[in-house]
N, C-alpha and C. Protein backbone atom coordinates (compact mmCIF):
# COMPACT_ATOMS: atom_id res chain seq x y z
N UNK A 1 0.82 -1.19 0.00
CA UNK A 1 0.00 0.00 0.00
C UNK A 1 0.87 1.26 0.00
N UNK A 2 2.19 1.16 0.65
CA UNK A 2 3.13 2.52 0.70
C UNK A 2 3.28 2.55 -0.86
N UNK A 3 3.43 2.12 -1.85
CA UNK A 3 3.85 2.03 -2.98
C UNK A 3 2.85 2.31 -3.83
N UNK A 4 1.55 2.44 -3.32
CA UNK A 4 0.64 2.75 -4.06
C UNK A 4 -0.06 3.82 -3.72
N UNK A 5 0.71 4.54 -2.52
CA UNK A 5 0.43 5.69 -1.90
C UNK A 5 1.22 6.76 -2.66
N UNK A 6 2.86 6.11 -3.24
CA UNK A 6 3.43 6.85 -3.82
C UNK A 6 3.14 7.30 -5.39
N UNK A 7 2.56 6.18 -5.83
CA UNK A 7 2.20 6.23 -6.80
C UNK A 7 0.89 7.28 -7.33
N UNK A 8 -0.24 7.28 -6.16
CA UNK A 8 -0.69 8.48 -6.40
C UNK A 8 -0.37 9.80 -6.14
N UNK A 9 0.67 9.88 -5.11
CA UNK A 9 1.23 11.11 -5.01
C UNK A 9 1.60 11.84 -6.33
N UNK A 10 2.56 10.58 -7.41
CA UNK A 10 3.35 11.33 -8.63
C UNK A 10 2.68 11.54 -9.25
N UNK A 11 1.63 11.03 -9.63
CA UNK A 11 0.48 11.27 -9.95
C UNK A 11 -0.26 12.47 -10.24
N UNK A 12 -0.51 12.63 -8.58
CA UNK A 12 -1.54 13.65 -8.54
C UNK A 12 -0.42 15.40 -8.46
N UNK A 13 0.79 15.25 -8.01
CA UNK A 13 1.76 15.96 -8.63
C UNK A 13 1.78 16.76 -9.70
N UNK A 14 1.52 16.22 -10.53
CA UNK A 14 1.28 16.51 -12.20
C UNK A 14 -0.13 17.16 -12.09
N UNK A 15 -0.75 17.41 -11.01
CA UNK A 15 -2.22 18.06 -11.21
C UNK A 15 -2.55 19.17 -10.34
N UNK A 16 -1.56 19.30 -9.63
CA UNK A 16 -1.73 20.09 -8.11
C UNK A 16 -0.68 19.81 -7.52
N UNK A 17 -0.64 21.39 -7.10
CA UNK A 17 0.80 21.89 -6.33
C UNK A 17 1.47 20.98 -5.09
N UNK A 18 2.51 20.68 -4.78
CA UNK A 18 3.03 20.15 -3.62
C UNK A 18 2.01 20.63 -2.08
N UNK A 19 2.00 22.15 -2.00
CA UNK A 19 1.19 22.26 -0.73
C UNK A 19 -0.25 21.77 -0.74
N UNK A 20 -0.97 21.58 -2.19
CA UNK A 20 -2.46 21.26 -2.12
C UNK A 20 -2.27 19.79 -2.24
N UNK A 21 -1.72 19.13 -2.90
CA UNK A 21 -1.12 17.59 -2.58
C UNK A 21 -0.70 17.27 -1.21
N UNK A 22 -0.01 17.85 -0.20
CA UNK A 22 -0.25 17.89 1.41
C UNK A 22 -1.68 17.60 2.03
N UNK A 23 -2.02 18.82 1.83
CA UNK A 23 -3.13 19.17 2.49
C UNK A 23 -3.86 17.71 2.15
N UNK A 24 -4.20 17.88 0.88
CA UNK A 24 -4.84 16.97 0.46
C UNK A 24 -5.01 15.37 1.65
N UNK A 25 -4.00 14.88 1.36
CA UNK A 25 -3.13 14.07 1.74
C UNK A 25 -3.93 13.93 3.89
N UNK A 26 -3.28 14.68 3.82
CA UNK A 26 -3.34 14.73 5.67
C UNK A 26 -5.00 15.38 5.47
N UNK A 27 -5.53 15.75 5.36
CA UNK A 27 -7.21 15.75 5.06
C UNK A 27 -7.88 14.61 5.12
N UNK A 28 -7.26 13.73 4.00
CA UNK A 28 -7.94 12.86 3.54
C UNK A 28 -7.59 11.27 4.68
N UNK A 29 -6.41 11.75 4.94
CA UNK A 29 -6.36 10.85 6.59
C UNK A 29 -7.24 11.46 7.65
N UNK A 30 -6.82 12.26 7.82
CA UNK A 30 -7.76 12.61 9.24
C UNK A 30 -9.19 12.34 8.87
N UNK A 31 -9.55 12.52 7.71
CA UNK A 31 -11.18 11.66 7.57
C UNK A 31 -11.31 10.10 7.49
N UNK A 32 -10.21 9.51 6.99
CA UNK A 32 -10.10 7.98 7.28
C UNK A 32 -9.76 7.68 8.80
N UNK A 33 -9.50 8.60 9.49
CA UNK A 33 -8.92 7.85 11.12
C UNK A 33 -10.12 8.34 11.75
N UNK A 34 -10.82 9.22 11.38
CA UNK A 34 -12.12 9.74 12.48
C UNK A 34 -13.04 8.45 12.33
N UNK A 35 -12.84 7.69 11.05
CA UNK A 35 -13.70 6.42 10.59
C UNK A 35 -13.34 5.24 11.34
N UNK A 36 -12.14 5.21 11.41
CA UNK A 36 -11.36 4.22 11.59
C UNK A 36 -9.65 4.11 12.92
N UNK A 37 -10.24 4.60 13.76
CA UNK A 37 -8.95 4.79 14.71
C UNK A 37 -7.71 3.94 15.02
N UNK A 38 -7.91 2.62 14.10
CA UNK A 38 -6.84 1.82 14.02
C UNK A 38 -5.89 2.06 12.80
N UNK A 39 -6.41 3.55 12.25
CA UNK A 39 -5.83 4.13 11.17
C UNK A 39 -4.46 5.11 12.12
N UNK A 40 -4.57 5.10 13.10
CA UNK A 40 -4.07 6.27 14.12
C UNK A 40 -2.37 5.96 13.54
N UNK A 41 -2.03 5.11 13.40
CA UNK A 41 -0.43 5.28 13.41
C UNK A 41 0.33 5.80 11.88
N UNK A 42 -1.19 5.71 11.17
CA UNK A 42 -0.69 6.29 9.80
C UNK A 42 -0.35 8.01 9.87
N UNK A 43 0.96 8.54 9.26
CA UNK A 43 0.91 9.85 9.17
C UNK A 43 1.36 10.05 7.84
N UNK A 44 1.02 11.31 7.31
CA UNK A 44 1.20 12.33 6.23
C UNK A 44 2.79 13.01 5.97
N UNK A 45 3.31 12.29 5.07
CA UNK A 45 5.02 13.20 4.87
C UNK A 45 4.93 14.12 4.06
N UNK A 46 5.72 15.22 4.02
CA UNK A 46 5.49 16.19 3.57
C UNK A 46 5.27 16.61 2.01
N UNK A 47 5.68 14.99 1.44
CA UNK A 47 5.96 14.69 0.16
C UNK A 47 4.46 14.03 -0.28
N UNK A 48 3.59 13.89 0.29
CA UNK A 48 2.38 13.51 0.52
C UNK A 48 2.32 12.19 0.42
N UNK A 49 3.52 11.33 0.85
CA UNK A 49 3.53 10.15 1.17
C UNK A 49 2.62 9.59 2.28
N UNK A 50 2.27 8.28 2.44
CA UNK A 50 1.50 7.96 3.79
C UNK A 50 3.01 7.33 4.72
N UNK A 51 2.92 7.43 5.88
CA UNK A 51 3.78 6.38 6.36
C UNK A 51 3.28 5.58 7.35
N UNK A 52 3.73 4.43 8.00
CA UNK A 52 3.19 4.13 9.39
C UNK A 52 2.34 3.08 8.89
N UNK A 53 2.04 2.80 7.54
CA UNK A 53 0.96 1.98 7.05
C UNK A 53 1.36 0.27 7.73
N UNK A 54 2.58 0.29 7.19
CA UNK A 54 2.50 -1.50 7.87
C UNK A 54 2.07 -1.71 9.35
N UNK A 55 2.37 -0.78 10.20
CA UNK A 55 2.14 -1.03 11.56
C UNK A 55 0.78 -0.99 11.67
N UNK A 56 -0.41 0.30 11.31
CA UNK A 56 -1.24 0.25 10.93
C UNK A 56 -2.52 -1.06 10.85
N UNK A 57 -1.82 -1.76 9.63
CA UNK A 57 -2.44 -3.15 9.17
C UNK A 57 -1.77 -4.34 9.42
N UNK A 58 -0.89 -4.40 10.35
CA UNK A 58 -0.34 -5.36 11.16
C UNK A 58 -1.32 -6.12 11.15
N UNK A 59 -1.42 -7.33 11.05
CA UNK A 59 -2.01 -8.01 12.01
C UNK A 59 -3.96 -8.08 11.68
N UNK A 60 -3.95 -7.22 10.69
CA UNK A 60 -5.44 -7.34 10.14
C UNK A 60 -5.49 -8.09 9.23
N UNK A 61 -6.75 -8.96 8.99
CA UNK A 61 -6.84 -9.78 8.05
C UNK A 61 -6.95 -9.07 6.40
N UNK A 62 -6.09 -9.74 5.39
CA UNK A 62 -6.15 -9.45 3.81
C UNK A 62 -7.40 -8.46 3.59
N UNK A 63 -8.45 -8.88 4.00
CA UNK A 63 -9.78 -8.36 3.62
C UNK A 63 -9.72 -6.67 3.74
N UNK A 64 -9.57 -7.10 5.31
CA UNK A 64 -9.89 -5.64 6.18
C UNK A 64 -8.93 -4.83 5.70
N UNK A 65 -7.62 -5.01 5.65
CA UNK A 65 -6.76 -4.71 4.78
C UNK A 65 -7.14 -3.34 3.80
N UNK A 66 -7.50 -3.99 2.61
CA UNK A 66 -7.81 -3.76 1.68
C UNK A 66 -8.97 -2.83 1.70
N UNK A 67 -9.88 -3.14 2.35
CA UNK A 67 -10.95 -2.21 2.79
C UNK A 67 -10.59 -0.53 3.73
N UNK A 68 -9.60 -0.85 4.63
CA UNK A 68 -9.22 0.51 5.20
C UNK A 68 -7.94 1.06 3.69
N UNK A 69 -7.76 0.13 3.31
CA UNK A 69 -6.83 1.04 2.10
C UNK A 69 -7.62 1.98 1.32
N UNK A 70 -8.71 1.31 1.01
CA UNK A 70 -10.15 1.92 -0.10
C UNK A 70 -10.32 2.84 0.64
N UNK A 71 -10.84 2.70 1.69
CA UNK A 71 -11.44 3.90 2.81
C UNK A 71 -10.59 5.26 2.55
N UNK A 72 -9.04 5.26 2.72
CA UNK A 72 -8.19 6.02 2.56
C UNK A 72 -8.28 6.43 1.30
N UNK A 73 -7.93 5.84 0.03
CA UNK A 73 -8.14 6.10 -0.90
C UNK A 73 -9.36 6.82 -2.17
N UNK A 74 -10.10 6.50 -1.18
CA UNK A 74 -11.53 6.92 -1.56
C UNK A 74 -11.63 8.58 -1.15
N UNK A 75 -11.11 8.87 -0.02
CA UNK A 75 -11.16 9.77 0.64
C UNK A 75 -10.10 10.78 -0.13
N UNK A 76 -8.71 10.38 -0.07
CA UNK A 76 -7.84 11.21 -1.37
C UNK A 76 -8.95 11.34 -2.79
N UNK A 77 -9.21 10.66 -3.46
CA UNK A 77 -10.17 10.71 -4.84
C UNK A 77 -11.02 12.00 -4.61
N UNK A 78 -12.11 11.53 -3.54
CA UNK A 78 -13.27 12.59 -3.13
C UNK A 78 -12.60 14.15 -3.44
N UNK A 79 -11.66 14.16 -2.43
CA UNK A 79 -11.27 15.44 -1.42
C UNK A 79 -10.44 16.09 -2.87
N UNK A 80 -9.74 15.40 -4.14
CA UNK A 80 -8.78 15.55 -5.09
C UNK A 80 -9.69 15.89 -6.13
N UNK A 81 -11.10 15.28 -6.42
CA UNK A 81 -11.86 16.25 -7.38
C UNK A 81 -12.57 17.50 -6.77
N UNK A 82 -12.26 18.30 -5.50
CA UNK A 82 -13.03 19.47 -5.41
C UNK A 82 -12.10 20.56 -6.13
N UNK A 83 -11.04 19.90 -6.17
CA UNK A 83 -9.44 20.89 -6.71
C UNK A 83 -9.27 20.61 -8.55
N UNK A 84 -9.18 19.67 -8.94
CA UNK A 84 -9.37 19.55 -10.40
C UNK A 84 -10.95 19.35 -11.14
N UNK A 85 -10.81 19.65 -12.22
CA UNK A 85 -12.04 18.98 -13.41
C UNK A 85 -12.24 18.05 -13.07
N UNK A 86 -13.33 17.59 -13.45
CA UNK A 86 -14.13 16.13 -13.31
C UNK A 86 -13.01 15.32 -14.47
N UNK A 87 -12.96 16.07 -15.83
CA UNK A 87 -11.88 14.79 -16.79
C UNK A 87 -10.68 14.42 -16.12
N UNK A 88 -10.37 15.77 -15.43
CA UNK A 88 -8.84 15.40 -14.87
C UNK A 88 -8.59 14.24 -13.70
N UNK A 89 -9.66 13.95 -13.12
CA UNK A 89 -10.15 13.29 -12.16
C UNK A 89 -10.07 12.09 -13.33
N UNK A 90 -10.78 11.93 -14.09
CA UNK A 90 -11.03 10.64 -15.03
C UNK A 90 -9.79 9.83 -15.38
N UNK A 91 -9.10 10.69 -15.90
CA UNK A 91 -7.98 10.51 -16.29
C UNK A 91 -7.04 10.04 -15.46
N UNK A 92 -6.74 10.76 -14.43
CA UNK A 92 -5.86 10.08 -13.36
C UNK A 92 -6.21 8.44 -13.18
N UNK A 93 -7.85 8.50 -12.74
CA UNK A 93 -7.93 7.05 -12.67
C UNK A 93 -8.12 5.84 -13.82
N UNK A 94 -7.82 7.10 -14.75
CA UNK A 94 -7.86 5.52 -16.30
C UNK A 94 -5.70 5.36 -16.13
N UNK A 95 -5.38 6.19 -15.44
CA UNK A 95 -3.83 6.19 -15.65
C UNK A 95 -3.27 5.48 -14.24
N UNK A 96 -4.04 5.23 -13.43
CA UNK A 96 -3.70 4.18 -11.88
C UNK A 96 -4.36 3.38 -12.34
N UNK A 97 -5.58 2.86 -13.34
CA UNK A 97 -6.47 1.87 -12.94
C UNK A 97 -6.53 1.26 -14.27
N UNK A 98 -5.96 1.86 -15.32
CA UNK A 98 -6.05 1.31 -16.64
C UNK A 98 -7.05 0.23 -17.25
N UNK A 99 -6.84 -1.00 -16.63
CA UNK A 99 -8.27 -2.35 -16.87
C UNK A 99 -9.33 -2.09 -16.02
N UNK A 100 -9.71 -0.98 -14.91
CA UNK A 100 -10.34 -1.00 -14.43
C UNK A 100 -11.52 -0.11 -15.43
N UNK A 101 -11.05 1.10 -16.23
CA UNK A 101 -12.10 2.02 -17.27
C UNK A 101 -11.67 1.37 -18.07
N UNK A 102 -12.30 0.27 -18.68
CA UNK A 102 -12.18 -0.43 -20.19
C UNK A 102 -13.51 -0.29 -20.48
């Protein structure tokens, strides 16, 4: 998941400034940990990396896993189209998700 945290960072880079990519970022956690308080050890680098994630999901099953990743991720998406176009939004995710918009 760190790797796919980075991956939307470079990403979303290319769409919005380093400080609104922050914000973004630590926003969009603090709305996944108010959900989810076993999110608590995850923090925001300044590079709008996540860190803290393995400790995090220690010890949770594959499923759940995957589900607080979405949670997080869902929450970056949301909070990332109030700042770009709706295409630009599209686009990003035909460019992370490629077989997923076929």
């Amino acid at each position: 998941m760190e790797a796919a945290s980075r991956t939307l960072v470079r990403h979303m880079a290319q769409r919005v400034n380093p400080g609104d990519a922050y914000a973004l970022c630590t926003l969009a956690l603090t709305l996944a940990k108010a959900e989810h308080p076993r999110l608590a050890p995850i923090s925001a680098a300044a590079d709008g990396t996540l860190g803290g994630l393995a400790a995090a999901l220690d010890g949770q099953p594959e499923d759940q896993q995957h589900d607080l990743a979405v949670i997080i991720l869902g929450h970056h998406l949301r909070l990332l189209g109030t700042l770009i176009r709706e295409h630009e939004l599209i686009k990003l995710l035909a460019e992370l998700l490629p077989d997923a918009l076929v």
